[in-house]
Structure formats: C-alpha cells, structure tokens
N, C-alpha and C. Protein backbone atom coordinates (compact mmCIF):
# COMPACT_ATOMS: atom_id res chain seq x y z
N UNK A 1 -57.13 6.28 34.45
CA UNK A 1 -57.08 5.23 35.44
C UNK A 1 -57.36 5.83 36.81
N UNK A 2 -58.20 5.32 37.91
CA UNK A 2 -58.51 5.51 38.57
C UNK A 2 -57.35 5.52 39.59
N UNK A 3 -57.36 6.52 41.52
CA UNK A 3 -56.32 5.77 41.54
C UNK A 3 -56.31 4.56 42.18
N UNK A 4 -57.87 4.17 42.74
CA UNK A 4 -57.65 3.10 43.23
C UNK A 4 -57.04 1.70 42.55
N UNK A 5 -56.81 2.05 41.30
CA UNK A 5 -56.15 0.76 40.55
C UNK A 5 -54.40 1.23 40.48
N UNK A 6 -54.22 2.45 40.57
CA UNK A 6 -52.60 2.23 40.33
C UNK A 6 -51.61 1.92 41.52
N UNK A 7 -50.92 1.23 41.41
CA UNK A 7 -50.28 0.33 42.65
C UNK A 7 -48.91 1.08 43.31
N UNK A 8 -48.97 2.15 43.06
CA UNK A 8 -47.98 3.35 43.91
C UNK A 8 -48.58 4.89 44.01
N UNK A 9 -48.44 5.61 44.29
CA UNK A 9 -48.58 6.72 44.26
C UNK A 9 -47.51 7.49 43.89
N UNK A 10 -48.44 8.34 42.53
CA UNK A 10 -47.21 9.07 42.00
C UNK A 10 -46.70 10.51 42.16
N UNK A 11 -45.00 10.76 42.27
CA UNK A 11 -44.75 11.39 42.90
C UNK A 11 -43.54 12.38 41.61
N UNK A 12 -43.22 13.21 41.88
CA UNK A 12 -41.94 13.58 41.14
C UNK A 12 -40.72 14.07 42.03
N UNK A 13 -41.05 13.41 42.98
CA UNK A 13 -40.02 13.65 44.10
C UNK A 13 -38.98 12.17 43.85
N UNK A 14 -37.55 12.34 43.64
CA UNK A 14 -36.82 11.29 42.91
C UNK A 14 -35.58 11.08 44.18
N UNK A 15 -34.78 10.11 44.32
CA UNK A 15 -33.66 10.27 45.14
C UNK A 15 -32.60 10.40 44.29
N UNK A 16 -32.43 11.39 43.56
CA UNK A 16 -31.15 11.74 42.61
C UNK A 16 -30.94 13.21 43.55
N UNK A 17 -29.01 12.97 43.51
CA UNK A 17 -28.85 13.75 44.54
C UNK A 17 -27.58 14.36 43.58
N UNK A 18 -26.95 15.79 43.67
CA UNK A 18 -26.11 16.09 43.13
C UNK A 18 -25.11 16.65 44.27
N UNK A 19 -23.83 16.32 44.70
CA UNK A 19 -22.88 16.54 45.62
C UNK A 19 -21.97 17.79 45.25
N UNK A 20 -21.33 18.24 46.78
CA UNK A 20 -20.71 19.69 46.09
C UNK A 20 -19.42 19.25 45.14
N UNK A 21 -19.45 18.24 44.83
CA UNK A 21 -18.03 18.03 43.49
C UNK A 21 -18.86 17.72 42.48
N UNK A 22 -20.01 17.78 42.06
CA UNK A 22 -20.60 18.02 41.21
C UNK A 22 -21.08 16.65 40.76
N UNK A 23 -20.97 15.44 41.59
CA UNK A 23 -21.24 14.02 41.13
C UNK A 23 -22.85 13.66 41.39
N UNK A 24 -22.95 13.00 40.31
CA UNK A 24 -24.95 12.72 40.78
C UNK A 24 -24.55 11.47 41.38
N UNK A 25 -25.61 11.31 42.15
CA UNK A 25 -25.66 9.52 42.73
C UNK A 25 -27.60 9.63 42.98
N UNK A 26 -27.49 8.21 43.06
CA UNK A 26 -28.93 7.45 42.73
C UNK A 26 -29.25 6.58 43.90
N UNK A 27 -29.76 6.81 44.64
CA UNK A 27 -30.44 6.27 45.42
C UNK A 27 -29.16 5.52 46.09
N UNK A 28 -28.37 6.77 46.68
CA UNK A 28 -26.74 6.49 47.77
C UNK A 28 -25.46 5.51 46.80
N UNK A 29 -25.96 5.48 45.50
CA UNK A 29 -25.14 4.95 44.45
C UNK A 29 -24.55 6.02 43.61
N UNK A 30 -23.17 6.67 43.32
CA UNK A 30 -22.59 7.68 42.58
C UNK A 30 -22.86 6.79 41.05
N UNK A 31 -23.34 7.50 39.90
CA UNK A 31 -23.42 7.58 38.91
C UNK A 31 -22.12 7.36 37.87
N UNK A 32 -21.34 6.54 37.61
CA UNK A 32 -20.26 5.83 37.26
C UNK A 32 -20.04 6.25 36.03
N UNK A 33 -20.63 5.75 35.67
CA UNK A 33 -21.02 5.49 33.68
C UNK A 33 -20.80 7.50 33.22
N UNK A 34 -19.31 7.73 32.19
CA UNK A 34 -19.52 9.32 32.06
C UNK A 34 -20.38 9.41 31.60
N UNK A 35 -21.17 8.82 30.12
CA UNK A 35 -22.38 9.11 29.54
C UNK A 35 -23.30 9.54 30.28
N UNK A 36 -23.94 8.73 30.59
CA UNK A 36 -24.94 8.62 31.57
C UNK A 36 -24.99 9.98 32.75
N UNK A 37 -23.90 10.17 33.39
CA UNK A 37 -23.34 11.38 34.40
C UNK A 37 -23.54 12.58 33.60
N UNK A 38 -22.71 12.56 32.47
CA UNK A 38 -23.02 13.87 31.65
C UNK A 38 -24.33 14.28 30.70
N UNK A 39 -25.31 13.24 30.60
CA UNK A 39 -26.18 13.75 30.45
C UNK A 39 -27.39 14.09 31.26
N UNK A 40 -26.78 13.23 32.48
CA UNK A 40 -28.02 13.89 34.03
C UNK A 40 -27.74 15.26 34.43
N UNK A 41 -26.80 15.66 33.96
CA UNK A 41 -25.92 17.16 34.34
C UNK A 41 -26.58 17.80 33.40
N UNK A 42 -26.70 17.47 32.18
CA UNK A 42 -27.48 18.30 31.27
C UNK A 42 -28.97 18.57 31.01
N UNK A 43 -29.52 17.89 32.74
CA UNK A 43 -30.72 17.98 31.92
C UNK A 43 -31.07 19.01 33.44
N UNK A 44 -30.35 18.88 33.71
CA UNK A 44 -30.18 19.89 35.66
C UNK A 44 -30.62 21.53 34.99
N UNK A 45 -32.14 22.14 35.69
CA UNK A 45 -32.48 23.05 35.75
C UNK A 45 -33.37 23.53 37.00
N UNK A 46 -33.87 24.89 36.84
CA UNK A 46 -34.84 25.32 38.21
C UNK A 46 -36.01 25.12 37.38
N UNK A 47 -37.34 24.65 38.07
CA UNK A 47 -38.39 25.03 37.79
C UNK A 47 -38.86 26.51 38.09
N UNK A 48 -39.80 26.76 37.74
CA UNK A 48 -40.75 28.23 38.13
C UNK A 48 -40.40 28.74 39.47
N UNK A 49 -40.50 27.58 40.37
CA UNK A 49 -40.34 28.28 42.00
C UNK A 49 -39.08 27.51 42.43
N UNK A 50 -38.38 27.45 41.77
CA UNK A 50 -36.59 27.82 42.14
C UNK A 50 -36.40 26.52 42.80
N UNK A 51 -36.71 25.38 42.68
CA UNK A 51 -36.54 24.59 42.76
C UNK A 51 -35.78 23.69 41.26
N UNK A 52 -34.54 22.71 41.94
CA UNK A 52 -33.91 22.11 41.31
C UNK A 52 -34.71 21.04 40.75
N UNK A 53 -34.27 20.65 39.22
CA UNK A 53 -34.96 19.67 38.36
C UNK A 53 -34.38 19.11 37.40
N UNK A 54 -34.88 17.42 37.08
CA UNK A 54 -34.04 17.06 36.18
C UNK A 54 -35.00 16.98 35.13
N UNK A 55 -34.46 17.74 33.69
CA UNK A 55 -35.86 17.53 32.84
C UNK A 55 -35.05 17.29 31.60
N UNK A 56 -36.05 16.64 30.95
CA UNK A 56 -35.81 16.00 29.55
C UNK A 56 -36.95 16.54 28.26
N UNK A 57 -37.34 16.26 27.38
CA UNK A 57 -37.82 16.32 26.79
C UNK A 57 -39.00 15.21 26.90
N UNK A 58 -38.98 14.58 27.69
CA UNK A 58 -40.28 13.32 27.86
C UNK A 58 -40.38 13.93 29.45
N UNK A 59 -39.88 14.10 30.26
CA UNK A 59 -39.87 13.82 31.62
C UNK A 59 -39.35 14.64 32.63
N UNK A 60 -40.19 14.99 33.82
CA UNK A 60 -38.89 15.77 34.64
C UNK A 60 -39.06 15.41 35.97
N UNK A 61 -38.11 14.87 36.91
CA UNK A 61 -38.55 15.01 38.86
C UNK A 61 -37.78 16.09 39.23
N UNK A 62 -38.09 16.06 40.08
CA UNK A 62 -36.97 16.94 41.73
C UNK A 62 -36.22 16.42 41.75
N UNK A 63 -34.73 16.92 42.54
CA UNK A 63 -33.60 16.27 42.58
C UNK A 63 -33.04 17.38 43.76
N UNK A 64 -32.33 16.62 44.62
CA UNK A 64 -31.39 17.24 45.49
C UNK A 64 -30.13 18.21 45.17
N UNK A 65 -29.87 19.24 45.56
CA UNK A 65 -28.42 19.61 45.21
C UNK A 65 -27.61 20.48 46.30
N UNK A 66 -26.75 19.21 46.76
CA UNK A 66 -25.75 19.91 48.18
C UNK A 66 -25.34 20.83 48.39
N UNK A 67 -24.79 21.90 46.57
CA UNK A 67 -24.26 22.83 46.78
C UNK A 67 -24.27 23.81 45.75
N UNK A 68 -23.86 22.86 44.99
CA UNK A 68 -24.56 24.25 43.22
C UNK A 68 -24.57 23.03 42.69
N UNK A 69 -25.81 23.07 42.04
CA UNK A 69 -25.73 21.78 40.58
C UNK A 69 -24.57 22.17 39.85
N UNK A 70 -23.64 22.62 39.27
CA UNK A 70 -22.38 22.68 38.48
C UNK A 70 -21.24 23.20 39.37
N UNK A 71 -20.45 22.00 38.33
CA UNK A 71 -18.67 22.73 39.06
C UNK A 71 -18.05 23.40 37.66
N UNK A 72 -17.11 24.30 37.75
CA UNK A 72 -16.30 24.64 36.55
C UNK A 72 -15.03 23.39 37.18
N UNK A 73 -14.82 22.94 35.80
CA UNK A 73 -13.86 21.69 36.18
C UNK A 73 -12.89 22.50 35.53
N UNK A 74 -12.86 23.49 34.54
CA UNK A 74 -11.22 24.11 33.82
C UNK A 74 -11.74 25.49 33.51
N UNK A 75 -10.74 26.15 34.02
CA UNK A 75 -10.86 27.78 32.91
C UNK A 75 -9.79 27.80 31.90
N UNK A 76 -10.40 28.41 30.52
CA UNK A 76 -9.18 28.61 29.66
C UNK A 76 -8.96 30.65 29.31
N UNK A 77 -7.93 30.70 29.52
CA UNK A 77 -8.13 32.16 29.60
C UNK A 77 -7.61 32.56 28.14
N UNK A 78 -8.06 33.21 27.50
CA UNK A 78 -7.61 33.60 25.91
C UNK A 78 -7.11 35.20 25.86
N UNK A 79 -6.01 35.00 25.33
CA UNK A 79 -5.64 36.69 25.19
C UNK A 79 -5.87 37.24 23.50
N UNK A 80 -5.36 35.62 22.88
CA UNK A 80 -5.43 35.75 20.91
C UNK A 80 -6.23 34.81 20.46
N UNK A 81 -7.16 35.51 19.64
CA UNK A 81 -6.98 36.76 18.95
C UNK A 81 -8.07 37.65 19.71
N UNK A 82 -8.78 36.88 20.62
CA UNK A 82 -9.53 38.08 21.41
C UNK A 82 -9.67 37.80 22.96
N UNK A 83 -9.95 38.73 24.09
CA UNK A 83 -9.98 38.48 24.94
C UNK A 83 -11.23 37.60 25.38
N UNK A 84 -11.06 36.52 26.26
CA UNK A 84 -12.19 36.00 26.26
C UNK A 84 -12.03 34.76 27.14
N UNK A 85 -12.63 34.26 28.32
CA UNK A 85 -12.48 33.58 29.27
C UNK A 85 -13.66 32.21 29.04
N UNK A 86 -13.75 31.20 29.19
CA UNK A 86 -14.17 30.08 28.74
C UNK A 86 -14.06 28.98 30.25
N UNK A 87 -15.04 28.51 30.62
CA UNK A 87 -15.19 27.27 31.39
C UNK A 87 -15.60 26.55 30.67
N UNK A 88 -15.27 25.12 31.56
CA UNK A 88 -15.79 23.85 30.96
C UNK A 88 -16.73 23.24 32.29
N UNK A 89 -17.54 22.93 32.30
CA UNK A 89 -18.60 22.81 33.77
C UNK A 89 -18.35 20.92 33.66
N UNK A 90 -19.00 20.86 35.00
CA UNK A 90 -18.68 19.21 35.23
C UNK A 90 -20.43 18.61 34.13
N UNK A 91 -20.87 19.24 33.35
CA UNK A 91 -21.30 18.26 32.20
C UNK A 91 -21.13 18.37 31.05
N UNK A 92 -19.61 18.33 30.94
CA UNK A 92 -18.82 18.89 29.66
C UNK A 92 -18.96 19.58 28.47
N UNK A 93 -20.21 20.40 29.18
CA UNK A 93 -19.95 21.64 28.12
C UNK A 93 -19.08 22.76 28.71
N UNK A 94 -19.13 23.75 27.75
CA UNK A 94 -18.07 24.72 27.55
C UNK A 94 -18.90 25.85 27.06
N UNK A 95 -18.63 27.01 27.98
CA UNK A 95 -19.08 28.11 27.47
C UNK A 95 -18.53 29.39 27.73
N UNK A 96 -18.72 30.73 27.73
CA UNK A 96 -18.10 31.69 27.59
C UNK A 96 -18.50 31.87 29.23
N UNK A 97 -17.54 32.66 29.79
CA UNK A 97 -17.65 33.24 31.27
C UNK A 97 -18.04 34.36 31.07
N UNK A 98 -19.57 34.79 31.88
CA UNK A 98 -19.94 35.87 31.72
C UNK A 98 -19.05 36.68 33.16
N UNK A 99 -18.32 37.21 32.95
CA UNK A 99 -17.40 38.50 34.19
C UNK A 99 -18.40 39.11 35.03
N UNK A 100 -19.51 39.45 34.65
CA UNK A 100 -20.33 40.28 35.31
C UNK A 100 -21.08 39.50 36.16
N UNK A 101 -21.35 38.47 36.01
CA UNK A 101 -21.84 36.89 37.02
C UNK A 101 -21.29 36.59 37.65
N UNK A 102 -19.52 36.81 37.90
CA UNK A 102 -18.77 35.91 38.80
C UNK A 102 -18.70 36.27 40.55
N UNK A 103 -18.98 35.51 41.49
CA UNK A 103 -18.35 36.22 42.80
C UNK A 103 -17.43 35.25 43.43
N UNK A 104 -16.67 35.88 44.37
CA UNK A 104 -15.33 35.07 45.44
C UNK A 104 -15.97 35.25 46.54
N UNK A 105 -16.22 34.47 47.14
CA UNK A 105 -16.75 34.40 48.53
C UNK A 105 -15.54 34.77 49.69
N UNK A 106 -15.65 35.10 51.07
CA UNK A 106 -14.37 34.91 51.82
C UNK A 106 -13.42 34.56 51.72
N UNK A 107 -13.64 32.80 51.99
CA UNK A 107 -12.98 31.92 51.41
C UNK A 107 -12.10 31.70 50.18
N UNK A 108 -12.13 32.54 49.54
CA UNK A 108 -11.43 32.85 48.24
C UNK A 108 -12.39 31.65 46.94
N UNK A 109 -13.24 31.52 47.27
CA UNK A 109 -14.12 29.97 46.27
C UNK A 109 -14.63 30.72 45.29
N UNK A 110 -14.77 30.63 44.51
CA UNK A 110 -15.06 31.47 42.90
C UNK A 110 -16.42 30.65 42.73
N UNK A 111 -17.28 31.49 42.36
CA UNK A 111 -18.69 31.32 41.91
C UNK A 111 -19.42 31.67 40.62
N UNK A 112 -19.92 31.39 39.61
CA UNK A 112 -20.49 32.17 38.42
C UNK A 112 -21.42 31.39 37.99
N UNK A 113 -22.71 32.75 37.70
CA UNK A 113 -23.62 32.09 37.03
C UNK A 113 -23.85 31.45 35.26
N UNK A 114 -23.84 31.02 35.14
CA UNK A 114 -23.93 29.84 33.76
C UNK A 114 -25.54 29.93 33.13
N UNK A 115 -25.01 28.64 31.92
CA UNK A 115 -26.06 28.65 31.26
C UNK A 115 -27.32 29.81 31.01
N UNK A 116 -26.88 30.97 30.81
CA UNK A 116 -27.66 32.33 30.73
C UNK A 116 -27.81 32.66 31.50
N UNK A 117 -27.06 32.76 32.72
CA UNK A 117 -27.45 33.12 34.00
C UNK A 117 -28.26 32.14 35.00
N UNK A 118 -29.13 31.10 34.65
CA UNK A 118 -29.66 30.45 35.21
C UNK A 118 -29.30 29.35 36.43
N UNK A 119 -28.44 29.11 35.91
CA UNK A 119 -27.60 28.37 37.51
C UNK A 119 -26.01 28.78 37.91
N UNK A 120 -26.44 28.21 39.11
CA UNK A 120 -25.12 28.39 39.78
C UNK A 120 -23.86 27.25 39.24
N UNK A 121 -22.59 27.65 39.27
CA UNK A 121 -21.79 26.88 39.18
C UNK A 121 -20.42 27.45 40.28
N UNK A 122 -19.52 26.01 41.06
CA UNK A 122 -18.73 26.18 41.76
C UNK A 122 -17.38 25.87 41.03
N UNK A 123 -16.55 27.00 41.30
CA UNK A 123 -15.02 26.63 40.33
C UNK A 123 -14.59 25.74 41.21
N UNK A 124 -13.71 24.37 40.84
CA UNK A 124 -12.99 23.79 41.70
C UNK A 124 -11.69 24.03 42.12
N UNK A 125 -10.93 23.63 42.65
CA UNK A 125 -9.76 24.09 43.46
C UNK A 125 -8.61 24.91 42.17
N UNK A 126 -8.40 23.86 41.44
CA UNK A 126 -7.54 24.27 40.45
C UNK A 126 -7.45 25.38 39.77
N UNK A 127 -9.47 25.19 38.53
CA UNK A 127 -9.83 26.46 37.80
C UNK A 127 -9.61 28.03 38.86
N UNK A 128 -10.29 27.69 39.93
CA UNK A 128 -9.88 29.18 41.08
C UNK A 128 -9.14 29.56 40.75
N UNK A 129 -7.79 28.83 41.41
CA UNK A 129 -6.64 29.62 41.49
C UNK A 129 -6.03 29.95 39.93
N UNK A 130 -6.20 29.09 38.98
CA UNK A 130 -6.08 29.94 37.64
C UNK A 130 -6.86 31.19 37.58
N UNK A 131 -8.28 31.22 37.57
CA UNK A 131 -8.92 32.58 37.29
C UNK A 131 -8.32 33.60 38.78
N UNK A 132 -7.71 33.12 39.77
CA UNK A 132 -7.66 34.36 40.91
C UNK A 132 -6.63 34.50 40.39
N UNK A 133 -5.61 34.11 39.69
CA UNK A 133 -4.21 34.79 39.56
C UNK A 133 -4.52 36.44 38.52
N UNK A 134 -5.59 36.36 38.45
CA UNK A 134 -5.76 37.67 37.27
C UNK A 134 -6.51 38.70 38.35
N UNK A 135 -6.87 38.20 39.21
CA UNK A 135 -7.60 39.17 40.35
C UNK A 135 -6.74 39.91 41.25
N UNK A 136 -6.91 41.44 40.89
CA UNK A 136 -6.48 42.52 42.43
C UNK A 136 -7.29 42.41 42.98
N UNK A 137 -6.75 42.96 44.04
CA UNK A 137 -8.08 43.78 45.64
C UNK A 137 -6.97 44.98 46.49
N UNK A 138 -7.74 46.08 45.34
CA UNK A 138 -6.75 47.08 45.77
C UNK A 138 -7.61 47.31 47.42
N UNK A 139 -6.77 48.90 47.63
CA UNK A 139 -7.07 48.99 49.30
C UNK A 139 -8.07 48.92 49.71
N UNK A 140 -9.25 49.27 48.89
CA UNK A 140 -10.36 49.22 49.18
C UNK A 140 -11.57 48.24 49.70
N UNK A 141 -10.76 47.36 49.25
CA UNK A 141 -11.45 45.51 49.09
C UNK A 141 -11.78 45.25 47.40
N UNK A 142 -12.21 46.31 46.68
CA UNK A 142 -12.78 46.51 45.18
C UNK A 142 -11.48 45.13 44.67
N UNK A 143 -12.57 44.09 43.65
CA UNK A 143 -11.61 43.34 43.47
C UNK A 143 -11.73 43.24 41.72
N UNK A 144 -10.53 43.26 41.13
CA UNK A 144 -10.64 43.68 39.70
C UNK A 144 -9.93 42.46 39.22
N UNK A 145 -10.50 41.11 38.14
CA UNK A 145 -10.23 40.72 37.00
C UNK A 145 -9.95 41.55 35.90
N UNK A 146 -8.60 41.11 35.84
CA UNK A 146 -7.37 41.71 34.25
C UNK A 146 -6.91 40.69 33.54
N UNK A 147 -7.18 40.77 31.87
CA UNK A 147 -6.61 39.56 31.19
C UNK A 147 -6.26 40.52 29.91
N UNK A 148 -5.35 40.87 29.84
CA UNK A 148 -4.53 41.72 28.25
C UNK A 148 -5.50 43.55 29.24
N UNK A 149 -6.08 43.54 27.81
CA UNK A 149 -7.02 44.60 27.83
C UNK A 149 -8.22 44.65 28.51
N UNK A 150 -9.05 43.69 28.85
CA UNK A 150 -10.36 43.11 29.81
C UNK A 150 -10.15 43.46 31.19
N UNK A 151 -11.12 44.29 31.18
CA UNK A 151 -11.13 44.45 33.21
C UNK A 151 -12.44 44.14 33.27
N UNK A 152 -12.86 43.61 34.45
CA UNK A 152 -13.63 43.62 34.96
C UNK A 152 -14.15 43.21 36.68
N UNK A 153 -14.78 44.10 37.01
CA UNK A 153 -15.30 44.01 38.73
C UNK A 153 -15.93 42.85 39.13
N UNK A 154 -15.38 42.19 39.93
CA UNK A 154 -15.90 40.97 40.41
C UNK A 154 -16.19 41.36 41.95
N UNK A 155 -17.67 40.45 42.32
CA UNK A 155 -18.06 40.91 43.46
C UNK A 155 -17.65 40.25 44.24
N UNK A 156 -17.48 40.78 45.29
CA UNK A 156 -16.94 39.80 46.67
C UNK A 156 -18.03 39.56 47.53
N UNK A 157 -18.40 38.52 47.98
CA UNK A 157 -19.54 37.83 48.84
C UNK A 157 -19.22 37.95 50.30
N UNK A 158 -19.74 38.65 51.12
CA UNK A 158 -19.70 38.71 52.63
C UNK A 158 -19.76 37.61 53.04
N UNK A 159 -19.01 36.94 54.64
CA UNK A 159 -19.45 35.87 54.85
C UNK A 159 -20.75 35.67 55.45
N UNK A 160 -21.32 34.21 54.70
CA UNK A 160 -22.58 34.36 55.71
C UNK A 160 -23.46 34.52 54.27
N UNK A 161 -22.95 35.23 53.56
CA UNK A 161 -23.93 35.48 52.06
C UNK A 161 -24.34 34.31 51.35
N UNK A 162 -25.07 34.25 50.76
CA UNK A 162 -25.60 32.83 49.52
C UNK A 162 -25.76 33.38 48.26
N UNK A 163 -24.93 32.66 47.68
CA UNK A 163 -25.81 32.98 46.22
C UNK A 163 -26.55 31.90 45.77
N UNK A 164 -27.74 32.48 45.08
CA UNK A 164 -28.73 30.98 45.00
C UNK A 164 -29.59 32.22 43.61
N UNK A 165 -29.91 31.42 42.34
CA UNK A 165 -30.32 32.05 41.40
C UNK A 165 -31.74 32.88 41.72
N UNK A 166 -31.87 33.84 41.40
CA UNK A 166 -31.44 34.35 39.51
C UNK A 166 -30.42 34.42 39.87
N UNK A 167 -29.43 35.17 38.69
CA UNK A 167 -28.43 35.63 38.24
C UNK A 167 -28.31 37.17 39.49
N UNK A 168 -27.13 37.33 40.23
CA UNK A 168 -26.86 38.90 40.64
C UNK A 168 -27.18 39.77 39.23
N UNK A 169 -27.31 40.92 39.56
CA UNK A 169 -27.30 42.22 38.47
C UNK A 169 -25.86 42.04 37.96
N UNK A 170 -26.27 43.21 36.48
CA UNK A 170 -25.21 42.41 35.91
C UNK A 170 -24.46 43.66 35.75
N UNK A 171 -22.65 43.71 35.93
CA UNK A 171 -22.47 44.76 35.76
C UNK A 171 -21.53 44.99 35.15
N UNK A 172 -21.18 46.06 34.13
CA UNK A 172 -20.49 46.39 32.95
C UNK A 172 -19.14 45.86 33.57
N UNK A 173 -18.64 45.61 32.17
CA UNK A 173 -17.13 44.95 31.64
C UNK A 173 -16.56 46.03 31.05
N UNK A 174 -15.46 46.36 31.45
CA UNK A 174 -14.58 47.59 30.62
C UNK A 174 -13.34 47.28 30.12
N UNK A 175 -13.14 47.77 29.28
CA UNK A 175 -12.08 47.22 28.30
C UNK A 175 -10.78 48.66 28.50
N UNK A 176 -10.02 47.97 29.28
CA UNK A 176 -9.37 49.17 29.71
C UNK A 176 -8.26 49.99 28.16
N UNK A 177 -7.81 50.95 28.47
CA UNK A 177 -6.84 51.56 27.05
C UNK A 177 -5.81 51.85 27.02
C-alpha cells in the first residue's frame, strides 16, 4: 500500500509509560486489570540500542520507563536445604537473585539486574530492608551479603552514579567455611 492511501502515519513510538513503582499506564490511564498489567510487564525488554520495548511475539513499540522497568515486590531468603535468595518482580515472576548483579546506591535503594542480566529491577521499600538486614559495611565501606554459609560482595553505587543495562561485571560469590 502506498503511503498516500494509509490514513496515519506509522510509528512504533506508543504512549505506554512504566512508573518508578513499577505500574504501566496508557495514554495517562494506570493499567488496572492484573492480567493485563502482568503481562505488559512481561513483554518489557531493550532493543539492540538500549532502548526500552514492549514486544510480543506478533508485535513490538517503544515505551517509556521513569525508572527501571521492574520492581522486586518480595525477597525470599532460603537457608534449607540450600542457600539461595529468590525475588518476585512486579510481573509476577520469580527468579533466583543473581548476588553478583546487585548494587545499594547511597540512599540505601537496592538494585539488581534480572532476567539474565538484561534489565534493571528496583527493590521496593520492604524487600530492601529484608535483603539489607544480611548486609555489613565493614570500615572500609566494602559491603558484604551473608545468608548461613553465602557471602557475597555487593557493590555500592557513588552518588550521582546510574545503573542502566548491560549487566555490571560479574563478580564471584564465595561460600564462606
């Protein structure tokens, strides 16, 4: 079709916007319906040039995102039968916390990259302070996650820093003895 016959011009630029509590809204309308919410969350990725996208298997636009497309809405911390730390992100999946992804900004705000490293996700008020209760910062500033036997170095973010994907380098988990 020519375009002088099609009666808009097409664009993949969309007004779907994702807020720093992790809510989509539609054209200044928040997204109500959980279905619907949790599967616009699931379809939230970067294209090639690091730009945010909503893609499907038929379809994909641009989409806004205020602050990180994902929140961790819960941490579950496991000691039995193995050590092992678990979020649940605001599009209700659930996956393993990679330790070597996570940073605390100033502010004390907990950050980790998800879905294979590929995006960002923001812990909310609650999950934080569950996962900071396992965090030192001996004299040094060096800040160490402990859960049983599991240590691991979590980075601390200068203020003023961004994290915005890829994934930081990734750095060993030690299993203390």
């Amino acid at each position: 079709m020519s375009e002088v016959g099609m009666p808009f011009k097409l664009s993949r630029e969309s007004q779907i916007r994702v807020d720093r509590d992790g809510h989509i809204w539609h054209e200044d309308e928040r997204v109500l319906h959980p279905g619907l919410a949790r599967t616009l969350a699931r379809w939230i990725d970067l294209d090639d040039s690091g730009r945010y996208v909503m893609r499907n298997p038929l379809d994909w636009c641009f989409i806004t995102v205020d602050h990180t497309p994902l929140v961790v809405r819960t941490v579950r911390l496991e000691t039995d039968p193995a050590m092992r730390v678990e979020v649940e992100l605001s599009d209700d999946t659930t996956e393993p916390l990679d330790l070597a992804k996570v940073q605390v900004d100033p502010d004390g705000v907990v950050y980790a990259h998800v879905r294979g490293g590929r995006l960002l996700a923001r812990f909310d008020r609650q999950p934080s302070f569950k996962f900071l209760e396992h965090v030192e910062t001996d004299e040094s500033g060096l800040m160490i996650f402990e859960l049983g036997s599991l240590s691991a170095r979590i980075a601390p973010l200068e203020r003023g820093e961004t994290l915005v994907p890829p994934a930081p380098p990734t750095r060993a988990i030690t299993e203390r003895r």
